[in-house]
C-alpha atoms as a PDB file:
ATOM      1  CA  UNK A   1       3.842   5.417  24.099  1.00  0.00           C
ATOM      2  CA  UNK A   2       4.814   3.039  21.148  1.00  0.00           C
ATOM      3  CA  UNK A   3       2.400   0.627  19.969  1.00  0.00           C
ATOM      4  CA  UNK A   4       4.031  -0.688  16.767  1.00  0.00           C
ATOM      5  CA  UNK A   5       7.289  -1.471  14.691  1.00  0.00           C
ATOM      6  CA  UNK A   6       7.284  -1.297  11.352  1.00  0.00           C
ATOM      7  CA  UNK A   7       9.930  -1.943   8.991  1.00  0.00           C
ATOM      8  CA  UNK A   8      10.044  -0.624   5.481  1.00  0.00           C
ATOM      9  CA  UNK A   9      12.567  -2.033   2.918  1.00  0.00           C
ATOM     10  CA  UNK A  10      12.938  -1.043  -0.755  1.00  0.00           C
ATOM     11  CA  UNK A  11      14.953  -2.268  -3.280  1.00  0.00           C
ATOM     12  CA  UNK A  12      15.290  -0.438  -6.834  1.00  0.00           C
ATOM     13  CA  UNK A  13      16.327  -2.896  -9.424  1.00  0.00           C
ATOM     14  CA  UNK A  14      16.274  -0.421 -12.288  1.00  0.00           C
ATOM     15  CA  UNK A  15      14.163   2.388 -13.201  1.00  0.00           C
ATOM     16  CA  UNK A  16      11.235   0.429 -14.291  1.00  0.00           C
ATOM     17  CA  UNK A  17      11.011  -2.157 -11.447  1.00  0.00           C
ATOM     18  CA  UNK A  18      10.607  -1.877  -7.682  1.00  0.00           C
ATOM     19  CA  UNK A  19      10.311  -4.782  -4.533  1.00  0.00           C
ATOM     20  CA  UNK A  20       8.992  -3.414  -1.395  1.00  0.00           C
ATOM     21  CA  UNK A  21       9.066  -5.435   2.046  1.00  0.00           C
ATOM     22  CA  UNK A  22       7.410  -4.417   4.859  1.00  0.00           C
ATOM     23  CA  UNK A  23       6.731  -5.955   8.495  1.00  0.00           C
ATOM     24  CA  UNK A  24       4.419  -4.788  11.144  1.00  0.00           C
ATOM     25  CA  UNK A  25       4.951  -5.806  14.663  1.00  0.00           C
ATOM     26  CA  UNK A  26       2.375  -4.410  17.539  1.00  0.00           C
ATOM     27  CA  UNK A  27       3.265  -3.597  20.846  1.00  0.00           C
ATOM     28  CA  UNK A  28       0.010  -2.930  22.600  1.00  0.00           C
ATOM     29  CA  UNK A  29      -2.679  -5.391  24.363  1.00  0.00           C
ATOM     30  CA  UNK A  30      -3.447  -6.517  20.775  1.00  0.00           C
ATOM     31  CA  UNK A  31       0.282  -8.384  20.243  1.00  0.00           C
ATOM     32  CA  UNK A  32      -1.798 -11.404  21.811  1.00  0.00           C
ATOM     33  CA  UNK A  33      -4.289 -10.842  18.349  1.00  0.00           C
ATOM     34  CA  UNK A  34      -1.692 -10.264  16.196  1.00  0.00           C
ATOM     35  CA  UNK A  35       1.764 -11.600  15.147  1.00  0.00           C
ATOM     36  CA  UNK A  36       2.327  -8.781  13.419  1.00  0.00           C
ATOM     37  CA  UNK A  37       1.767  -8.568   9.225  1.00  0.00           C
ATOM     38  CA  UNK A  38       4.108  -8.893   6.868  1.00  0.00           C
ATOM     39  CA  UNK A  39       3.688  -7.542   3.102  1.00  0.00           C
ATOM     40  CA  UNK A  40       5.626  -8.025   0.022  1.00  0.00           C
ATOM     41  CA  UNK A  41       4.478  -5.793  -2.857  1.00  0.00           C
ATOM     42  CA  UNK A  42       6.373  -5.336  -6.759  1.00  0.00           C
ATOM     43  CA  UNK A  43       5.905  -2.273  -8.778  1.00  0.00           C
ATOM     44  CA  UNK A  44       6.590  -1.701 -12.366  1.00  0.00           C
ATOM     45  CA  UNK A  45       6.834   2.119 -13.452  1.00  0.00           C
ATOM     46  CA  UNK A  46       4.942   2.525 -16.964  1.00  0.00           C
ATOM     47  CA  UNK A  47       6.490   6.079 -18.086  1.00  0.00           C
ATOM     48  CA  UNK A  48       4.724   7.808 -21.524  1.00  0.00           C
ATOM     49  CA  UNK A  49       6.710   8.846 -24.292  1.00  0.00           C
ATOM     50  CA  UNK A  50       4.234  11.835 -24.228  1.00  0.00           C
ATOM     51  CA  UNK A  51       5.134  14.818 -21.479  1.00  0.00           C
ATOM     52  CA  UNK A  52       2.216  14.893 -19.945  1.00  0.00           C
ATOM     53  CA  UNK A  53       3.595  17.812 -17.553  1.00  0.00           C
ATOM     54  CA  UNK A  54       0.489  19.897 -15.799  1.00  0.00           C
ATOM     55  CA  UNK A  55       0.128  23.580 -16.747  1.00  0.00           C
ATOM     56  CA  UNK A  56      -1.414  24.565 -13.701  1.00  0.00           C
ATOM     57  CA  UNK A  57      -1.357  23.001  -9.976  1.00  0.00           C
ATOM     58  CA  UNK A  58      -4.992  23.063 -10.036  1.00  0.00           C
ATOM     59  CA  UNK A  59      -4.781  19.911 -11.778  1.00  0.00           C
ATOM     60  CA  UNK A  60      -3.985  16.682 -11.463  1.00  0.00           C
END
């Protein structure tokens, strides 16, 4: 049974920055609780001169 929509959008303006939109929308007994959510988020990618690569998986 489905109980919720959700769209995802993301838009990649250039390497660095990032816009996300997203929208929930239930379709259970709670729709009457909630008119859904609806999130806007903007990310900036910091990358390091440095390689910073892992030698083992181990480690994070």
């Amino acid at each position: 049974m489905l109980h919720v929509l959700v769209e995802i959008n993301e838009f990649y303006a250039d390497k660095v920055w990032r816009l996300d939109d997203e929208y929930d929308y239930s379709l259970s007994s709670l729709q009457g609780y909630s008119g859904g959510s609806h999130e806007l988020s903007l990310s900036i990618t910091i990358r390091s001169k440095r390689d910073f690569s892992t030698l083992s998986p181990r480690y994070f």
